[in-house]
Protein backbone atom coordinates (compact mmCIF):
# COMPACT_ATOMS: atom_id res chain seq x y z
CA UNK A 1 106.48 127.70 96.14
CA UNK A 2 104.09 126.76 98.90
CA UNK A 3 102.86 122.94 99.03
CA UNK A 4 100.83 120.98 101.96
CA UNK A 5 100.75 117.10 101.70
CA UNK A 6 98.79 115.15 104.17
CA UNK A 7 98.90 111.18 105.34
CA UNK A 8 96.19 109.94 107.70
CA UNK A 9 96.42 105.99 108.35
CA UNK A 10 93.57 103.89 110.42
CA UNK A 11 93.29 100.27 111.54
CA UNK A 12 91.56 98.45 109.18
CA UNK A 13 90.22 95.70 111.82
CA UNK A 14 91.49 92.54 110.03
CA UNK A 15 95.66 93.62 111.27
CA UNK A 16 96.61 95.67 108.60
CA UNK A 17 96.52 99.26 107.93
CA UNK A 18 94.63 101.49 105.22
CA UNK A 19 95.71 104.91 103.94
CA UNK A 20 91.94 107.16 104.24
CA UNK A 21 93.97 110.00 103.19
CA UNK A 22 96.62 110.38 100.75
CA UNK A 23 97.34 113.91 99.23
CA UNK A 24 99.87 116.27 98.00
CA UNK A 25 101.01 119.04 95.89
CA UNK A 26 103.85 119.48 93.60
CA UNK A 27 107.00 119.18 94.74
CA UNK A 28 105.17 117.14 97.74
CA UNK A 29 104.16 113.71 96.46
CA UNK A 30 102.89 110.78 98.69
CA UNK A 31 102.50 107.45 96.12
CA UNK A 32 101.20 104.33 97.83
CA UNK A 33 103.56 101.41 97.41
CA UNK A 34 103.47 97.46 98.65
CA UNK A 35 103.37 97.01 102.14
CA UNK A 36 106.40 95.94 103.59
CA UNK A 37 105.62 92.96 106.34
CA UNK A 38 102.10 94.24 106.94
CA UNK A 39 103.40 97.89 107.39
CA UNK A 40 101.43 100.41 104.61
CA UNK A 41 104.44 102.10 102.98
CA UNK A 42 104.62 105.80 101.45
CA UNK A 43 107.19 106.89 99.85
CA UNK A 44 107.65 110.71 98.94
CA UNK A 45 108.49 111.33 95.59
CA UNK A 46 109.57 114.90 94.36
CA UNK A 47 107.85 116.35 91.57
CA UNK A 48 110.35 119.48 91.10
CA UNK A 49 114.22 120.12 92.29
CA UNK A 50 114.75 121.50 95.28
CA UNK A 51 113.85 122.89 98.06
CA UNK A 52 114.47 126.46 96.32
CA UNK A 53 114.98 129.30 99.14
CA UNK A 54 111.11 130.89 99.59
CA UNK A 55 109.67 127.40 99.18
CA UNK A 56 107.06 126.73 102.32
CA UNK A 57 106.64 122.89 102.36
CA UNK A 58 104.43 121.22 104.95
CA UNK A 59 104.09 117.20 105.32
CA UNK A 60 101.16 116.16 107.76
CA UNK A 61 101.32 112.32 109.03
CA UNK A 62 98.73 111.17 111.59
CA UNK A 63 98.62 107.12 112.02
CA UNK A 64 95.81 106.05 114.36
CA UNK A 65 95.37 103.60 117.12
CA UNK A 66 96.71 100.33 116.32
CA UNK A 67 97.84 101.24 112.48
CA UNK A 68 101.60 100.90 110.94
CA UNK A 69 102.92 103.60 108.62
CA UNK A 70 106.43 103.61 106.69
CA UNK A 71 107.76 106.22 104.54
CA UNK A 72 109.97 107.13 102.51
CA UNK A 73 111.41 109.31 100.01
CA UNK A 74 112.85 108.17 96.59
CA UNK A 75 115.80 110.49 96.66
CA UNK A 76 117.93 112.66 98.51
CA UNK A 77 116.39 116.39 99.20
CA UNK A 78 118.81 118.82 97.93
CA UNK A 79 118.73 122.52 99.72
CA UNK A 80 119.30 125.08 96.92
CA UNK A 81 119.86 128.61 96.70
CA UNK A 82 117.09 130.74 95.30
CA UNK A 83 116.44 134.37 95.58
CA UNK A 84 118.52 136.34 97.66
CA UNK A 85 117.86 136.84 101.52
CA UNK A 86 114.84 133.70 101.35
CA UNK A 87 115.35 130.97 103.00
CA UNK A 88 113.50 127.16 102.36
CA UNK A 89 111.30 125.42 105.32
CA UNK A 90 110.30 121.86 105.10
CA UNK A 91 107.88 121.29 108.35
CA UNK A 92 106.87 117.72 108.90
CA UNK A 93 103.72 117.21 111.38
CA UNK A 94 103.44 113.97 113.13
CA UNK A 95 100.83 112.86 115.46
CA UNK A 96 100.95 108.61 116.75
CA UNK A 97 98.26 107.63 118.55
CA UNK A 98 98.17 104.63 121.17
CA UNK A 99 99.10 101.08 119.49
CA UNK A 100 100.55 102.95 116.21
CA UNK A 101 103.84 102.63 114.69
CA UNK A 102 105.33 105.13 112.29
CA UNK A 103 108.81 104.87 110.38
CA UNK A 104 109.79 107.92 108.98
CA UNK A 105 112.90 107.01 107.48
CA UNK A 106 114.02 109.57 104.59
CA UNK A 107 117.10 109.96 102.33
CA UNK A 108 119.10 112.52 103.22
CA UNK A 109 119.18 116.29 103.07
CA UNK A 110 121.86 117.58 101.16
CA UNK A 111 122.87 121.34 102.21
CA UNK A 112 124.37 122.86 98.96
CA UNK A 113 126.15 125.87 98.14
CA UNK A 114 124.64 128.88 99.13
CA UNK A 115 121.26 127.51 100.36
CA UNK A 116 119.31 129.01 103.66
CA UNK A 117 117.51 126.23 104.52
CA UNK A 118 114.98 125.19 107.80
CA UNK A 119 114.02 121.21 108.47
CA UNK A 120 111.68 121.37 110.83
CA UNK A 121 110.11 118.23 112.51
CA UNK A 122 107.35 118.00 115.59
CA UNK A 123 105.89 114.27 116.45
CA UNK A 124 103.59 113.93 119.24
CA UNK A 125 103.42 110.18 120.45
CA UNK A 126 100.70 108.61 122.60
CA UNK A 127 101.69 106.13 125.58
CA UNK A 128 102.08 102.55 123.65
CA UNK A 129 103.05 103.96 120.21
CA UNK A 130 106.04 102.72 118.64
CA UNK A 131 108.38 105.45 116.87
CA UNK A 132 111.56 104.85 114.46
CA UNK A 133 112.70 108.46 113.07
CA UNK A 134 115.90 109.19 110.84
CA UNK A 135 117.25 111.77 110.36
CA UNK A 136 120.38 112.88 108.19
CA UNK A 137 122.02 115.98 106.96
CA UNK A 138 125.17 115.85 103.78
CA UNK A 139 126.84 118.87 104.24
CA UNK A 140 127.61 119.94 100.98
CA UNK A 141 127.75 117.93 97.39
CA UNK A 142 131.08 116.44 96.24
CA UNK A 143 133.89 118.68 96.56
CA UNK A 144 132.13 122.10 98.12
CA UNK A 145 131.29 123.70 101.20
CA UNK A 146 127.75 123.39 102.50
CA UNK A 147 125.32 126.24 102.46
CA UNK A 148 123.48 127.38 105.64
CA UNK A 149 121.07 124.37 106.86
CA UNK A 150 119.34 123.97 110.62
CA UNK A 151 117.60 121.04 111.38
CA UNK A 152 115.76 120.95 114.60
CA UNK A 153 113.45 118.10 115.81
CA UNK A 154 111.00 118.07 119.15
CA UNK A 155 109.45 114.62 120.09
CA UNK A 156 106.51 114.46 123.10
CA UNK A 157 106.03 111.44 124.38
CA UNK A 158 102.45 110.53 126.24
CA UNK A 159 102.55 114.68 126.84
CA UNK A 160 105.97 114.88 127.85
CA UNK A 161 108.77 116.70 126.49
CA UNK A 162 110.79 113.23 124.89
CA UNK A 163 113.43 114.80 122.86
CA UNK A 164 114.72 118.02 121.65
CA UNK A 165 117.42 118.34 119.04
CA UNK A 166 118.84 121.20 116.87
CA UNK A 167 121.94 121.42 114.63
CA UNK A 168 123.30 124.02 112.27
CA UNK A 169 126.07 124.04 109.82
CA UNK A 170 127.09 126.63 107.18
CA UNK A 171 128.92 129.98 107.23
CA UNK A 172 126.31 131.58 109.69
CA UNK A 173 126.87 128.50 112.25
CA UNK A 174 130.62 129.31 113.75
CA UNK A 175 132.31 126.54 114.76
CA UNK A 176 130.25 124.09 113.39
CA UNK A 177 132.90 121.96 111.68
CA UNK A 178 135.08 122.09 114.62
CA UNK A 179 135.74 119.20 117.47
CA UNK A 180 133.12 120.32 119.52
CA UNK A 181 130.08 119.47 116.55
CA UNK A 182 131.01 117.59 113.66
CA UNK A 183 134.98 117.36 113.49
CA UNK A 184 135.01 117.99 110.21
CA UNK A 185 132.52 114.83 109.20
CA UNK A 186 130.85 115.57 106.23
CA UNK A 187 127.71 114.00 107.05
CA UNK A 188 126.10 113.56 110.56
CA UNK A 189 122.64 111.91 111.26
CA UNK A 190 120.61 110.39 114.48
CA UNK A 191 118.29 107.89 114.71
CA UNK A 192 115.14 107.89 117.81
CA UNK A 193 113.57 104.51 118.43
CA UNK A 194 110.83 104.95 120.92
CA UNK A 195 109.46 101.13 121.57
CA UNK A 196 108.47 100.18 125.55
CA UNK A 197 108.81 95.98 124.14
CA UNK A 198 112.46 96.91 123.79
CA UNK A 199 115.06 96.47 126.41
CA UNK A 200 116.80 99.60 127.63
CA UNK A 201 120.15 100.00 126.89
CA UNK A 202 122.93 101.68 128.46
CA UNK A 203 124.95 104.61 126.85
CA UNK A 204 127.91 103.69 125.01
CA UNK A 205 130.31 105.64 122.03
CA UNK A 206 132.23 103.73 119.43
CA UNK A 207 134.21 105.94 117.30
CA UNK A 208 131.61 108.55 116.28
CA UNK A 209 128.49 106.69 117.10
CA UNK A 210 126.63 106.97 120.48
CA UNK A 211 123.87 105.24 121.77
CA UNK A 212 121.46 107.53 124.81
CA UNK A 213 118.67 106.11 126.10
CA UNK A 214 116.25 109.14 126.95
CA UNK A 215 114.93 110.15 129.88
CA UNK A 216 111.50 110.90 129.14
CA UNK A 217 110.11 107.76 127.85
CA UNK A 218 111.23 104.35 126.70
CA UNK A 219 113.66 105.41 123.92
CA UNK A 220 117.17 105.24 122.64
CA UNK A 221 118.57 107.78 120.63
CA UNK A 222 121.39 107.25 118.16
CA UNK A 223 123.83 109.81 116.83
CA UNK A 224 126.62 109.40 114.41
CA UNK A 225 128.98 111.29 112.30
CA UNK A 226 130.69 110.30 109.07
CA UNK A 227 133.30 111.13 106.44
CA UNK A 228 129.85 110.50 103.64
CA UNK A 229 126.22 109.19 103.47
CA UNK A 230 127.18 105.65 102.80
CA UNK A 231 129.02 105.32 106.04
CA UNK A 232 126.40 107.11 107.75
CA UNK A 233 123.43 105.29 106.93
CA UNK A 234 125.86 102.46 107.99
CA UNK A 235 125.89 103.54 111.43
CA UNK A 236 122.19 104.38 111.32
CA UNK A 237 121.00 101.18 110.98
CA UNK A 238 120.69 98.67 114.25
């Protein structure tokens, strides 16, 4: 299955935001719900299980100058096996332009049994736009081992190479479980806030969370590992 859904969000003069493009395709979504403080808010809904292996899904975000954008999704993705030898790509596009603010802040991927599965994010931010960007990966459901899942996420900032970040896990990823990557966690996440109003903070670990402010820009990335999604999205949240 191949689906493209696309969110374009402008100023609408008066401090609030308005959606002049809102579209999808099934199992891709996007329903308008209340704003939240101001903030237009998307969530993603899926409109089949899934992601199958072979399925080609493409999300498209561009907020303009000055607008606020929050999404969402109303579930946890699930990875899934599907025919044999395809593997499932789920490419999110993101483009903030100067004065914008986007919140991508999704449930989590789940990496079941026997899936081959590709998250792919790119978000190009302008100098002056605000950024808050979750990301995190189950490895397996309840009880079994995960399938194979790589999530890799590149962040520009004002032109400039902000962040890049990959991560595999699954029986084509050796050592993935071990003490160098996840320490046998079953569920790992990060969190990038890129805001130049906040104060920079130094790096610091506690247990399995650490905080790194980034070189290329003013932003602090969090990272955290966890025995499930509960406890991560725990740590996740500032």
């Amino acid at each position: 299955m191949r689906a493209l859904a696309r969110l374009v969000a402008q100023a609408d003069g008066r401090g609030g935001t308005t959606l002049v493009e809102l579209r999808g395709e099934t199992p891709l979504l996007l329903r308008q719900t209340p704003a939240d403080g101001g903030v237009a808010t998307v969530h993603l809904v899926g409109g089949a299980a899934g992601p199958l292996a072979g399925d080609d899904l493409r999300l498209e975000i561009e907020v303009g100058a000055g607008a606020a954008v929050r999404v969402h999704t109303v579930a946890a993705a699930i990875a899934l096996p599907g025919r044999p030898g395809a593997v499932s790509r789920m490419t999110v596009r993101a483009v903030v332009h100067a004065g914008a603010t986007l919140h991508w802040l999704p449930e989590q991927l789940v990496a079941a049994a026997g899936c081959a599965h590709l998250a792919e994010s790119r978000v190009e931010l302008a100098a002056g736009s605000r950024l808050r960007w979750r990301d995190e990966l189950v490895c397996g459901r309840y009880g079994e081992s995960p399938g194979g899942a790589v999530v890799h996420t590149q962040v520009d900032y004002a032109d400039r190479p902000l962040l890049r970040q990959s991560l595999a896990v699954g029986p084509h990823a050796p050592g993935w479980a071990g003490p160098a990557v996840l320490g046998g966690a079953a569920a790992t996440g990060s969190l990038l806030v890129v805001d130049e109003s906040l104060p920079v903070e130094p790096a610091a670990v506690d247990g399995t969370v650490a905080r790194l402010p980034l070189a290329g820009g003013p932003a602090t990335l969090w990272t955290a590992t966890a025995p499930d999604a509960h406890t991560l999205r725990a740590h996740l949240t500032p």
